[in-house]
N, C-alpha and C. Protein backbone atom coordinates (compact mmCIF):
# COMPACT_ATOMS: atom_id res chain seq x y z
N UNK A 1 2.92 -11.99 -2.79
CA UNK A 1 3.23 -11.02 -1.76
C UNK A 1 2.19 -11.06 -0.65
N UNK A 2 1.71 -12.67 -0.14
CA UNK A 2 0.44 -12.60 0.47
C UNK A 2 1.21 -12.20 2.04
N UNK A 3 0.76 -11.71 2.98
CA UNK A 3 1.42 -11.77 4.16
C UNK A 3 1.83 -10.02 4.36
N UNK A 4 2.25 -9.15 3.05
CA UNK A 4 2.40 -8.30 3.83
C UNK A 4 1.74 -7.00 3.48
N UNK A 5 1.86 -5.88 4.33
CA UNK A 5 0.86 -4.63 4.59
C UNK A 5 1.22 -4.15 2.89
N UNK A 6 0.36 -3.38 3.20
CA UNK A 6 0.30 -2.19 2.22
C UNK A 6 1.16 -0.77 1.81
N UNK A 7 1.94 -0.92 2.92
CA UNK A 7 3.34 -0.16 3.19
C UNK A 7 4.81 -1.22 2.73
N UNK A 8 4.43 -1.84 3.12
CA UNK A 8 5.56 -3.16 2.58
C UNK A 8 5.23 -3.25 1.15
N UNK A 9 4.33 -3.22 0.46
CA UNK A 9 4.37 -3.19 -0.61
C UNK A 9 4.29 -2.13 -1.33
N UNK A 10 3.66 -1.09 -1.08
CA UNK A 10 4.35 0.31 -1.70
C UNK A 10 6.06 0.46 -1.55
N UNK A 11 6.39 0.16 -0.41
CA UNK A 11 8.42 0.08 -0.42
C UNK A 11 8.70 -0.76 -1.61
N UNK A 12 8.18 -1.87 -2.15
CA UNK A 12 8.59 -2.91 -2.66
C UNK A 12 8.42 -2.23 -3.79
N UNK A 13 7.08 -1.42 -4.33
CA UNK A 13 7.49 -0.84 -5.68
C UNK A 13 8.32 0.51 -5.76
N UNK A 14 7.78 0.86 -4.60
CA UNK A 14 9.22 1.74 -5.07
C UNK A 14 10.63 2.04 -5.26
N UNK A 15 10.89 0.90 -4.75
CA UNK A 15 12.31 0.44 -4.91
C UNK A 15 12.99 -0.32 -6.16
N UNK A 16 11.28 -0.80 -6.86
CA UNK A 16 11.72 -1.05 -8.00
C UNK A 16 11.48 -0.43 -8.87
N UNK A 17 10.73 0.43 -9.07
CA UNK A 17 10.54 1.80 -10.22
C UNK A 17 11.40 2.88 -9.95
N UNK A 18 12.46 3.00 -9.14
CA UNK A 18 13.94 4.06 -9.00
C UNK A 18 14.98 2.98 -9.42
N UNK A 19 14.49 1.56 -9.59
CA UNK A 19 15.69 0.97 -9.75
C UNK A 19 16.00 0.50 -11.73
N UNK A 20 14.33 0.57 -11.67
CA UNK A 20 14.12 0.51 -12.95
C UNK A 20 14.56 1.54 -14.22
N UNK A 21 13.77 3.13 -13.68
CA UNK A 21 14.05 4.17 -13.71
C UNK A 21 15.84 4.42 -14.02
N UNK A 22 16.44 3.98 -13.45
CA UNK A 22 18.21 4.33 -13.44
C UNK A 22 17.98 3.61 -14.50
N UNK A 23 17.79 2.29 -14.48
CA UNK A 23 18.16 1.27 -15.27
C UNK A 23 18.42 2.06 -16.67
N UNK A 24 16.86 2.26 -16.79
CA UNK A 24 16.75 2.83 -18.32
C UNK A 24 17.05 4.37 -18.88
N UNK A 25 17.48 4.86 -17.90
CA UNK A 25 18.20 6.26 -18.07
C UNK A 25 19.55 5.46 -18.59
N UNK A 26 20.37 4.94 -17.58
CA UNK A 26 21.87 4.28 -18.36
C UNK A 26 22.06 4.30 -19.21
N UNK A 27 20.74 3.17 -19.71
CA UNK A 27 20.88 1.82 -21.17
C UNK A 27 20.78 2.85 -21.95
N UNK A 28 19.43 4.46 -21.61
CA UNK A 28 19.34 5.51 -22.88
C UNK A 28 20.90 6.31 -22.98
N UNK A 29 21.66 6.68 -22.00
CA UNK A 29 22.67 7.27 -22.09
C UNK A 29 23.53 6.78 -22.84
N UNK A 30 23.58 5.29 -23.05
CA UNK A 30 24.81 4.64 -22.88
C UNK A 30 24.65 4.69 -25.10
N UNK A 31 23.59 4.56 -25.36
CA UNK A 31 22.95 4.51 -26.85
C UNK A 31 22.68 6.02 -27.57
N UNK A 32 21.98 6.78 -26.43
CA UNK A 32 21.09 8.01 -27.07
C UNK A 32 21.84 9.08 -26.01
N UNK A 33 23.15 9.22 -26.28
CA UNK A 33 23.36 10.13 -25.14
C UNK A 33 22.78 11.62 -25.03
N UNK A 34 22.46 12.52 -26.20
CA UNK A 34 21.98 13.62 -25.69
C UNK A 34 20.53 13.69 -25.55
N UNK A 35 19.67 12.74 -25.74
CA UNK A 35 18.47 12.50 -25.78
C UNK A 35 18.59 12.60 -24.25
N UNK A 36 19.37 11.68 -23.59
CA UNK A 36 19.43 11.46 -22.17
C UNK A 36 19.65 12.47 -21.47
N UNK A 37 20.27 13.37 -21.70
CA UNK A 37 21.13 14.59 -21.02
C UNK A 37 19.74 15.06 -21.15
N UNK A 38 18.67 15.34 -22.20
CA UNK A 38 17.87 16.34 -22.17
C UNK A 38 16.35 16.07 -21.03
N UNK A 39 16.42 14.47 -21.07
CA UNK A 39 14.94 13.64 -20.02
C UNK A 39 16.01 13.16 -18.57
N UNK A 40 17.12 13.54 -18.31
CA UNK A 40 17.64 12.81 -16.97
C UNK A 40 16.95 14.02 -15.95
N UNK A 41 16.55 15.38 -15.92
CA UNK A 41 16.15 15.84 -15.27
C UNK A 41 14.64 15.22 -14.52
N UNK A 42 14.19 14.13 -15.68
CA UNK A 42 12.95 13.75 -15.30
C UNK A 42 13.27 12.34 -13.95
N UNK A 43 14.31 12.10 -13.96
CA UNK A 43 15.06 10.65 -13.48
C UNK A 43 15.02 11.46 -12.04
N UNK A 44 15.78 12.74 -11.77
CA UNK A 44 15.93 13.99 -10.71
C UNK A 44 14.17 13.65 -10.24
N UNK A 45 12.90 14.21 -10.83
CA UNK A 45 12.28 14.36 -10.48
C UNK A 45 11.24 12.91 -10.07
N UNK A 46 11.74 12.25 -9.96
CA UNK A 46 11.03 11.17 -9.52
C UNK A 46 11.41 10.65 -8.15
N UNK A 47 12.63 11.90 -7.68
CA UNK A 47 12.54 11.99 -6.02
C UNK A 47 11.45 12.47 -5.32
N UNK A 48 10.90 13.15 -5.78
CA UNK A 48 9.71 13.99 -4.94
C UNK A 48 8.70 12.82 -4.72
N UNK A 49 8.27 11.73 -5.87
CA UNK A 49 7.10 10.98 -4.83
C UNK A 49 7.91 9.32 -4.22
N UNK A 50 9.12 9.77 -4.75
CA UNK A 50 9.80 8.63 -3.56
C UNK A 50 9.84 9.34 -2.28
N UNK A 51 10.21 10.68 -2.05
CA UNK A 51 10.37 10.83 -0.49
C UNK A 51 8.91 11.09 -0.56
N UNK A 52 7.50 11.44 -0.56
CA UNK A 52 6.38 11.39 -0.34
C UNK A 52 5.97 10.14 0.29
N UNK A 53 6.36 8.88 -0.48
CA UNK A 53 6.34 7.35 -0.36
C UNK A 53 7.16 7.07 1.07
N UNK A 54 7.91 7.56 1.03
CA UNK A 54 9.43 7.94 2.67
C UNK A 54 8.27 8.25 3.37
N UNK A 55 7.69 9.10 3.29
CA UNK A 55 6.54 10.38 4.19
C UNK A 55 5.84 9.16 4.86
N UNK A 56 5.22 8.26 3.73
CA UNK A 56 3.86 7.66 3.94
C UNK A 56 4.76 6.60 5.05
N UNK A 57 5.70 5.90 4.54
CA UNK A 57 5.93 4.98 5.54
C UNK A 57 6.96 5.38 6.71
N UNK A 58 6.95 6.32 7.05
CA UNK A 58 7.52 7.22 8.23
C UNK A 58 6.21 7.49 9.11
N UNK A 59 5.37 7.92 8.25
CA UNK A 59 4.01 8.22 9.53
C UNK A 59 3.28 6.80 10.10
N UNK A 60 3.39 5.81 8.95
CA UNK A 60 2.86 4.63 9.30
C UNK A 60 3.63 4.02 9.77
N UNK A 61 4.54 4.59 10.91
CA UNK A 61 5.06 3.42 11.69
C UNK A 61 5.98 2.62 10.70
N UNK A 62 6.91 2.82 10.16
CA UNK A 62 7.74 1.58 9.01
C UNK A 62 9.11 2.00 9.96
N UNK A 63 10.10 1.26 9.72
CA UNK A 63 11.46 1.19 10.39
C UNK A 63 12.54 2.08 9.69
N UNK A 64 12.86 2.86 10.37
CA UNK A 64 13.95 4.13 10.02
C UNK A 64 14.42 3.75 8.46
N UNK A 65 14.89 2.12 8.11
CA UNK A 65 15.57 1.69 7.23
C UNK A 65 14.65 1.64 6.03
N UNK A 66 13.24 1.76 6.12
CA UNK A 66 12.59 1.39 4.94
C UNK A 66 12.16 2.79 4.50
N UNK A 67 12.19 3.83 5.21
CA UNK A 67 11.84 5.17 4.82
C UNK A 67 13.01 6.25 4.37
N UNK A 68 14.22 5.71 4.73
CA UNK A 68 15.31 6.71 4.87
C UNK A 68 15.86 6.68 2.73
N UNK A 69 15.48 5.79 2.07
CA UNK A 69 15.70 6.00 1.03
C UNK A 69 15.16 7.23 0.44
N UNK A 70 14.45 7.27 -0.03
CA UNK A 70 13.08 8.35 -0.42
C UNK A 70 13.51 9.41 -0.35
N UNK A 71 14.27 9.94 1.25
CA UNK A 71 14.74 10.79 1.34
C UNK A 71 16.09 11.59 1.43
N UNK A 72 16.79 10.13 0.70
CA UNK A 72 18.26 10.39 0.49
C UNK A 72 18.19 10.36 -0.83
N UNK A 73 16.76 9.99 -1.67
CA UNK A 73 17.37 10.32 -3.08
C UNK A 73 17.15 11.69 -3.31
N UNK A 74 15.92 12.24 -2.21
CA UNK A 74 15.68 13.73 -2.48
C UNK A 74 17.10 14.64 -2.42
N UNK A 75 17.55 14.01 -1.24
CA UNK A 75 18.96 14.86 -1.40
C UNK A 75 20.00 14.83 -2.24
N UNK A 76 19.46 13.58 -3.46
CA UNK A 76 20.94 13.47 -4.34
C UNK A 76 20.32 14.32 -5.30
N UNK A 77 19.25 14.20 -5.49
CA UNK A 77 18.28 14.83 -6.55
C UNK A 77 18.39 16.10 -6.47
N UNK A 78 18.11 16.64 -5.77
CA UNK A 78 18.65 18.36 -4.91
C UNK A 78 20.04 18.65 -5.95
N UNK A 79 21.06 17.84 -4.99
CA UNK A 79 22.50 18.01 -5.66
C UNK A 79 23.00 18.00 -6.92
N UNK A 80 22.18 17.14 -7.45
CA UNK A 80 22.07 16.63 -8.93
C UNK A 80 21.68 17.67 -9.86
N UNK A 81 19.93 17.72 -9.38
CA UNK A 81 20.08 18.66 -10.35
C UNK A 81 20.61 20.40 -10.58
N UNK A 82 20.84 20.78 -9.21
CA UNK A 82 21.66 21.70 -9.26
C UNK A 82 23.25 21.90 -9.97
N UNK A 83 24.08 20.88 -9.40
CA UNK A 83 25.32 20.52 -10.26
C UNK A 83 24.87 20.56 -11.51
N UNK A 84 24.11 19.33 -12.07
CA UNK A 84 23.84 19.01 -13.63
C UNK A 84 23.53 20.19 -14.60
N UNK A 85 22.08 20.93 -14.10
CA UNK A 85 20.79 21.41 -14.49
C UNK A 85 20.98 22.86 -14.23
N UNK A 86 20.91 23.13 -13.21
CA UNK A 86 21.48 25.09 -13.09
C UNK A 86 22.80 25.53 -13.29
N UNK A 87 23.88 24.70 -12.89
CA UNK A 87 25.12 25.29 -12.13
C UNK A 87 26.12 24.80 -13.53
N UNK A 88 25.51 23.51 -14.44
CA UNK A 88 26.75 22.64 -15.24
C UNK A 88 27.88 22.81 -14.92
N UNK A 89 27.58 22.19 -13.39
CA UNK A 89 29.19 21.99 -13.59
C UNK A 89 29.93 20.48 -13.98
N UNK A 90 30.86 20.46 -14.34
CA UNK A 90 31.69 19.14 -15.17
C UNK A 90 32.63 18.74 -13.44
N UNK A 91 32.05 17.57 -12.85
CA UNK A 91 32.38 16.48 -11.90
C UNK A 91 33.46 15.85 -12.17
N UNK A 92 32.92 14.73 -13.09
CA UNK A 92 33.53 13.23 -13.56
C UNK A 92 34.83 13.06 -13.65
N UNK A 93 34.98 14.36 -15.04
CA UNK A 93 35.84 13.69 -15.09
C UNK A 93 36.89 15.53 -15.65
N UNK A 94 37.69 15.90 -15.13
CA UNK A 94 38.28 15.18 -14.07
C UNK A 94 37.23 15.27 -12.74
N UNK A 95 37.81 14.02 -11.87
CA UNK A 95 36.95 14.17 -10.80
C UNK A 95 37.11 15.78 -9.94
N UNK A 96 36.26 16.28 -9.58
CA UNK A 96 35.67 17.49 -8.67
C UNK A 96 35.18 16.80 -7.30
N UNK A 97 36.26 16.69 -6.27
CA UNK A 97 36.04 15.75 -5.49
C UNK A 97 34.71 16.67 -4.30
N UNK A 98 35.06 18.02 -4.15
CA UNK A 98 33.90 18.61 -3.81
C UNK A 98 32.30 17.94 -3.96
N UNK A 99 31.86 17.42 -5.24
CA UNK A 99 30.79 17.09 -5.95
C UNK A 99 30.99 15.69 -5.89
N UNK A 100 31.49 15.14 -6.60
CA UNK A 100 31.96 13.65 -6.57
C UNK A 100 31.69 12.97 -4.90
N UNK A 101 32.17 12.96 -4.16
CA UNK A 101 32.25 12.43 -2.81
C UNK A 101 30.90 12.66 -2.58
N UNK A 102 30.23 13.20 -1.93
CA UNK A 102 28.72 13.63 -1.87
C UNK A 102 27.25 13.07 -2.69
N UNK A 103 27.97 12.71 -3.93
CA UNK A 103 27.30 12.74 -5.05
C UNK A 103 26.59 11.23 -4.83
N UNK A 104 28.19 10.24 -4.69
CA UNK A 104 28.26 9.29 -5.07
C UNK A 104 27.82 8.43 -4.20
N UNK A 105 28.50 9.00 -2.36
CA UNK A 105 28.04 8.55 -1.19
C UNK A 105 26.30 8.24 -1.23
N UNK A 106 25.35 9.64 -1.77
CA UNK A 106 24.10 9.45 -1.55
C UNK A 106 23.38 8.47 -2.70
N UNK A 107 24.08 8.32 -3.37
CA UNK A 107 23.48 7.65 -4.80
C UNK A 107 23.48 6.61 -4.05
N UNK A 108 24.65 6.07 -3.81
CA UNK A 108 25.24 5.06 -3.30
C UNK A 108 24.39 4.41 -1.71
N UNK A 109 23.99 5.64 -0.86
CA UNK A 109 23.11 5.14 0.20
C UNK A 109 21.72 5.12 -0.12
N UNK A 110 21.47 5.51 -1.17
CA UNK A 110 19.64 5.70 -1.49
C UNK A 110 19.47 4.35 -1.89
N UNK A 111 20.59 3.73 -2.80
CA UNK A 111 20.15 2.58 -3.45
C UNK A 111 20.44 1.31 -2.30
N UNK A 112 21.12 1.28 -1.81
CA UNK A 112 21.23 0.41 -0.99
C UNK A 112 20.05 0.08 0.33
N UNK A 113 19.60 1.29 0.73
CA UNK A 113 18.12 1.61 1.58
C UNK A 113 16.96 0.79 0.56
N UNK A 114 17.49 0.88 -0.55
CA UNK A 114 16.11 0.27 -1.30
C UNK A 114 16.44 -1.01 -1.40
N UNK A 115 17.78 -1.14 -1.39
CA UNK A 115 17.83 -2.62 -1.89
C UNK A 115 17.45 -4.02 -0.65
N UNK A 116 18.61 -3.44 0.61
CA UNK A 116 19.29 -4.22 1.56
C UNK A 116 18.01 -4.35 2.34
N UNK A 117 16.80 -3.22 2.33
CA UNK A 117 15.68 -3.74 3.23
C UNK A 117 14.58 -5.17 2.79
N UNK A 118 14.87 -4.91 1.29
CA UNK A 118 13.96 -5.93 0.82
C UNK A 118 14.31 -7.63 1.37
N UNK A 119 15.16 -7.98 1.44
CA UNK A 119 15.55 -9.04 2.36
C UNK A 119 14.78 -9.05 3.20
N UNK A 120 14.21 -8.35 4.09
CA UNK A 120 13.69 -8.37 5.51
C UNK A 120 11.65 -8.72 4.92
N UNK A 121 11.43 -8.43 3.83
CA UNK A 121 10.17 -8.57 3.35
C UNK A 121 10.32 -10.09 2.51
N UNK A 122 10.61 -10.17 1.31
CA UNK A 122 10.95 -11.04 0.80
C UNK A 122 12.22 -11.29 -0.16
N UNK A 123 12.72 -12.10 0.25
CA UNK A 123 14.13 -12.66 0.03
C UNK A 123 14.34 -12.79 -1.61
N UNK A 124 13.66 -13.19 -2.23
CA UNK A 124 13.90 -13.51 -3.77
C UNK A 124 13.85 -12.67 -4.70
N UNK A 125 13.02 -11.22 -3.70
CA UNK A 125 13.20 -9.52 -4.52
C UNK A 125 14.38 -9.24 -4.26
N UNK A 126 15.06 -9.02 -3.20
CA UNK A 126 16.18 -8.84 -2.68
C UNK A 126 17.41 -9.45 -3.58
N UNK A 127 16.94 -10.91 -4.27
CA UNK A 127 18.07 -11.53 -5.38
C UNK A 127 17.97 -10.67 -6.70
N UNK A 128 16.51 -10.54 -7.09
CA UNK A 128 16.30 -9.70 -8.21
C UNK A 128 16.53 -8.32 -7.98
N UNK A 129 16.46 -7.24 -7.24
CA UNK A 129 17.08 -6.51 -7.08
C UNK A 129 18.80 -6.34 -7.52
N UNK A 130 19.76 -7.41 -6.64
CA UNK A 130 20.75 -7.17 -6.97
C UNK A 130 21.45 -7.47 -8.13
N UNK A 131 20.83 -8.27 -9.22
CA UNK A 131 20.70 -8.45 -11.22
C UNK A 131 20.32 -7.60 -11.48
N UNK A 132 19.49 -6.33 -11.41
CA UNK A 132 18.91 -5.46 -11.73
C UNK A 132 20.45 -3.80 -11.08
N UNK A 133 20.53 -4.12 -10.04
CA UNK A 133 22.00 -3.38 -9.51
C UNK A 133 23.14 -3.43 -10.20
N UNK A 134 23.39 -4.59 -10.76
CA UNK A 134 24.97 -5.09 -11.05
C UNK A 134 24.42 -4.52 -12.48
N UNK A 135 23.08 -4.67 -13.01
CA UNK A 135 23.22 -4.23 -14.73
C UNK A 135 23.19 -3.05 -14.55
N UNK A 136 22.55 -1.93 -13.92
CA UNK A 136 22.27 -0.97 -13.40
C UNK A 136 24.13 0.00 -13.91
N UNK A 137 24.56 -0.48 -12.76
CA UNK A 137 26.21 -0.14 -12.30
C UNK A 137 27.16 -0.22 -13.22
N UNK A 138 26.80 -1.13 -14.07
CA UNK A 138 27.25 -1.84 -15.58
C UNK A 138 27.55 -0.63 -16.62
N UNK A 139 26.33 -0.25 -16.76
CA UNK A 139 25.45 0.55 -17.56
C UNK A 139 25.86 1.84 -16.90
N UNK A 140 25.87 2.26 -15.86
CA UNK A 140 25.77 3.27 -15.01
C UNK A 140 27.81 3.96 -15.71
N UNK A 141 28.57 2.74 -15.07
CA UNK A 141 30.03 3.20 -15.49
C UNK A 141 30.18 3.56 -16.99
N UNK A 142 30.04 2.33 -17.82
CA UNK A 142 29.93 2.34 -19.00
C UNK A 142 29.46 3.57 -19.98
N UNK A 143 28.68 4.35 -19.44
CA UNK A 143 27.86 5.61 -20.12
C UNK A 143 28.20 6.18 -20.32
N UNK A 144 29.52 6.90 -19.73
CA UNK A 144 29.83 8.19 -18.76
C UNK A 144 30.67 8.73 -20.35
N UNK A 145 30.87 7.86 -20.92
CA UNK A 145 32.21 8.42 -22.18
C UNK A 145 31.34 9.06 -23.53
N UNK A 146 31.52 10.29 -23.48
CA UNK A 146 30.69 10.84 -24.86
C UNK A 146 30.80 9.84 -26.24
N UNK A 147 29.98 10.02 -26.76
CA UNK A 147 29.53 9.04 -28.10
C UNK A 147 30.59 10.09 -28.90
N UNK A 148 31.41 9.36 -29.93
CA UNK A 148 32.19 9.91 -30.63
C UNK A 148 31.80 10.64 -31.97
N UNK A 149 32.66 11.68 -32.26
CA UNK A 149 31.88 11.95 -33.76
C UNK A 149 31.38 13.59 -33.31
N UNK A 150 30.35 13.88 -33.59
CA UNK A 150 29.86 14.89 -33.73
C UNK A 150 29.05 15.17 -32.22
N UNK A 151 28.84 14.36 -31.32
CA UNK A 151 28.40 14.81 -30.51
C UNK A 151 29.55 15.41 -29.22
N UNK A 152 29.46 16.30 -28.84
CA UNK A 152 30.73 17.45 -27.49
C UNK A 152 30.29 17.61 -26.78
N UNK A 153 28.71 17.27 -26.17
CA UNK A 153 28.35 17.76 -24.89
C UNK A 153 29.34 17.14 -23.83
N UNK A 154 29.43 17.84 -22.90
CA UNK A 154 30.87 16.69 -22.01
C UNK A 154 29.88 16.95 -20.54
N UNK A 155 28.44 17.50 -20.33
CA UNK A 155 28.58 16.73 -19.12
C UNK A 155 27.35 15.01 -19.11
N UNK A 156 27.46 14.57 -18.39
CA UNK A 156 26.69 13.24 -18.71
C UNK A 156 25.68 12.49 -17.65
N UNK A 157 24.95 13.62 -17.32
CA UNK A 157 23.62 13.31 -16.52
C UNK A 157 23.43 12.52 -15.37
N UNK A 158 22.44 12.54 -15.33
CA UNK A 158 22.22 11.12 -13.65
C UNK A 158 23.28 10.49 -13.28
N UNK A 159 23.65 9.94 -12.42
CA UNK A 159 24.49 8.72 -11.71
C UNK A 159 25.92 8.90 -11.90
C-alpha cells in the first residue's frame, strides 16, 4: 500500500472491517441464529466509528465518495436498530415495504461507497472486496429462514 496517505488507508480498513463484520454476523446467523439476534446489535454499533472515520476523512479533504459511507451506515444503523432493537418490528417477511425500501436502499448504498471507491486506490482490493460481497449477500439471503425445531424467534437481525 506504498503510495498512499493515511486517510486512504484508514478508508481501506474500514471498508474492510464493516465488510468483514457483516460477513461474520451472516455466517453466525445463518448456524447460531439466536446467538446472532442477541450480538447483531453490536454489528448496529460499529456505525458510530465508521461515521467518525467519515468525520476524519471529510475534514481531511477526502472526496464526497470516500466519506459518504460511514455515514450512510449511521443511518441504516439508526433504522436498524430501532426497527430490530426498540420497536421489533417483523419487515421481511412479509415484506413491510415502509421498512424494507429504506432499509435495503441504505445497506445497499453504504456498501457500495465502501466498495466502488476502492478501485480508485487500489484495484486488486476492489477484486477482493467483491468475493468477500458476493459471500457476504450469499450468506446475507440465505440466513433470513429461522432454524427449525425449537427455535420461534421470527425476527432475524442485521441485513
Amino acid at each position: 500500500m506504498a503510495g498512499l496517505s493515511s486517510l486512504d488507508v484508514l478508508f481501506i480498513l474500514t471498508a474492510f472491517i464493516v465488510q468483514i463484520a457483516l460477513l461474520a454476523f451472516f455466517a453466525l446467523r445463518k448456524w447460531a441464529f439466536h446467538t446472532a439476534l442477541r450480538i447483531g446489535w453490536i454489528v448496529y454499533a460499529l456505525s458510530i466509528p465508521a461515521a467518525l472515520v467519515s468525520l476524519a476523512l471529510l475534514v481531511g479533504g477526502m472526496p464526497w465518495y470516500f466519506w459518504l459511507s460511514g455515514f450512510l451506515f449511521l443511518a441504516l444503523a439508526a433504522l436498524g436498530y430501532t426497527v430490530e432493537y426498540r420497536l421489533h418490528i417483523e419487515w421481511r417477511s412479509p415484506p413491510r415495504w415502509s421498512v424494507f425500501v429504506p432499509y435495503v436502499t441504505l445497506y445497499l448504498a453504504m456498501l457500495m461507497f465502501y466498495w466502488w471507491p476502492l478501485a480508485a486506490l487500489l484495484r486488486p482490493l476492489w477484486y477482493v472486496y467483491a468475493v468477500l460481497f458476493v459471500i457476504s449477500t450469499v450468506l446475507n439471503t440465505t440466513s433470513h429462514r429461522q432454524p427449525t425445531g425449537h427455535d420461534t424467534q421470527q425476527r432475524s437481525g442485521t441485513g
